[in-house]
C-alpha atoms as a PDB file:
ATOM      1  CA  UNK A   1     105.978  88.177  86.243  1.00  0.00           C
ATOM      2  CA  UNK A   2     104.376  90.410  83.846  1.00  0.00           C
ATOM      3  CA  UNK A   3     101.837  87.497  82.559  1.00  0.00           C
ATOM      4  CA  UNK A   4     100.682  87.531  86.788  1.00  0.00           C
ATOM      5  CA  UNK A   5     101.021  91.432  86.849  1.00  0.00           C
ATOM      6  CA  UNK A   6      98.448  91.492  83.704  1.00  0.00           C
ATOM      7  CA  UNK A   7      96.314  88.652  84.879  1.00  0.00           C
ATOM      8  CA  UNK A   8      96.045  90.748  88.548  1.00  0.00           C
ATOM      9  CA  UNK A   9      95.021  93.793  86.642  1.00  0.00           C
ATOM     10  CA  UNK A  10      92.608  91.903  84.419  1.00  0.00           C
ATOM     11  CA  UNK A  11      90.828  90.701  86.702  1.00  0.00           C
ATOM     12  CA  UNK A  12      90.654  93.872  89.420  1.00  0.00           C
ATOM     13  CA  UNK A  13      92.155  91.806  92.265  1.00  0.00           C
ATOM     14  CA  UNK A  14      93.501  93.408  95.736  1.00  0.00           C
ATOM     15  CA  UNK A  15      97.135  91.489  96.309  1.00  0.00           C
ATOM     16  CA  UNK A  16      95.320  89.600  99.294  1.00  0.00           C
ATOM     17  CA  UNK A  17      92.716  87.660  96.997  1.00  0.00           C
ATOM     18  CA  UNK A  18      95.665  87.367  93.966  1.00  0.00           C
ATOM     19  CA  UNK A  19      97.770  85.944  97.211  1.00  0.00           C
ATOM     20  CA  UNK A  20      94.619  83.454  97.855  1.00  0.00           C
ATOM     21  CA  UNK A  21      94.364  82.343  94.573  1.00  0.00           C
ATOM     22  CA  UNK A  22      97.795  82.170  93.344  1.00  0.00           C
ATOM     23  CA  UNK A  23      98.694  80.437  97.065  1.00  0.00           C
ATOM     24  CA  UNK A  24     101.039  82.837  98.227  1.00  0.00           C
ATOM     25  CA  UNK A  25     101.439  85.473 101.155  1.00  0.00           C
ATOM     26  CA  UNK A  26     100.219  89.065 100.138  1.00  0.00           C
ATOM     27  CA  UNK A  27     104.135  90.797 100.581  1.00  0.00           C
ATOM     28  CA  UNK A  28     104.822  87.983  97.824  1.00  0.00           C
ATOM     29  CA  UNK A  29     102.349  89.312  95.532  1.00  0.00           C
ATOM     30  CA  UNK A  30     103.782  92.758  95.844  1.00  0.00           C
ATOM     31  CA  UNK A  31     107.007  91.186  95.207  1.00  0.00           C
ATOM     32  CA  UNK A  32     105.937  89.912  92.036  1.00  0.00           C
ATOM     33  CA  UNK A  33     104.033  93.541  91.039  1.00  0.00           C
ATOM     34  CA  UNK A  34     107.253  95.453  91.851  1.00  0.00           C
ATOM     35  CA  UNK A  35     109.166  93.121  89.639  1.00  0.00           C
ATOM     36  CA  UNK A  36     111.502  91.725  92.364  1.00  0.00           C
ATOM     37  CA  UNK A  37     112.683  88.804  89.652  1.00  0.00           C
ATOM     38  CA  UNK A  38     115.793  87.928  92.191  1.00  0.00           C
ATOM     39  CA  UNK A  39     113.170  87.044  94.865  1.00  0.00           C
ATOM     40  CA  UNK A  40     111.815  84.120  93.261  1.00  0.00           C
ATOM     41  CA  UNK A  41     112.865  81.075  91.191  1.00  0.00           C
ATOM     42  CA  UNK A  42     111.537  79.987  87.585  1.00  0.00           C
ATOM     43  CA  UNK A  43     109.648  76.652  89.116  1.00  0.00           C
ATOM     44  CA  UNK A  44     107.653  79.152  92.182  1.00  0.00           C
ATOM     45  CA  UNK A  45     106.672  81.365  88.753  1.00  0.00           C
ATOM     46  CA  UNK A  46     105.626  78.724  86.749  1.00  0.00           C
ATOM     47  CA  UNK A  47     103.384  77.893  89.662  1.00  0.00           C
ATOM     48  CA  UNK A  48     101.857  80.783  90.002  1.00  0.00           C
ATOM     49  CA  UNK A  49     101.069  81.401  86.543  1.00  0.00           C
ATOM     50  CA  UNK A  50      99.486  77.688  85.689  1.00  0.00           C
ATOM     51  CA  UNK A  51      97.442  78.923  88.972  1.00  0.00           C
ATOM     52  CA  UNK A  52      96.027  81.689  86.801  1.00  0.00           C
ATOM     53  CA  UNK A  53      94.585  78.868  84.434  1.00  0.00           C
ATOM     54  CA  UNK A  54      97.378  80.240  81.793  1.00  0.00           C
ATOM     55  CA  UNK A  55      98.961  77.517  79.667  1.00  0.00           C
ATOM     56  CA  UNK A  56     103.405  77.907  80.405  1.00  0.00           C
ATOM     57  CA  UNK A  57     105.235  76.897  77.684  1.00  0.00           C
ATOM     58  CA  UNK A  58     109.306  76.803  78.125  1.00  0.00           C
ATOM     59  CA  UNK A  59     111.546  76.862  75.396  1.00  0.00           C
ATOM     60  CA  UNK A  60     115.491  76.819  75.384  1.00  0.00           C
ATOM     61  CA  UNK A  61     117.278  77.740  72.095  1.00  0.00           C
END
């Protein structure tokens, strides 16, 4: 969420074009702002940030 959050901010978007982009509904995006981790699942994050043109690399130790 915070690699979205920071990519939002980077790039000076309102939620409703970060909604567009990342392929979501705007209350969504202000999910994701306000941190509301229960709200969504790993694979729906992982979308959304490979969306932002970011790279996602998972590791499990």
């Amino acid at each position: 969420m915070t690699e979205i959050v920071s990519w939002i901010n980077a790039h000076n978007l309102k939620q409703a074009q970060a909604a567009e982009i990342l392929g979501i509904t705007r209350p969504r995006v202000s999910d994701v702002v306000n941190q509301k981790t229960p709200k969504f699942t790993v694979d729906s994050l992982v979308d959304m940030v490979l969306r932002t043109g970011k790279h996602v690399q998972l590791s499990v130790q």
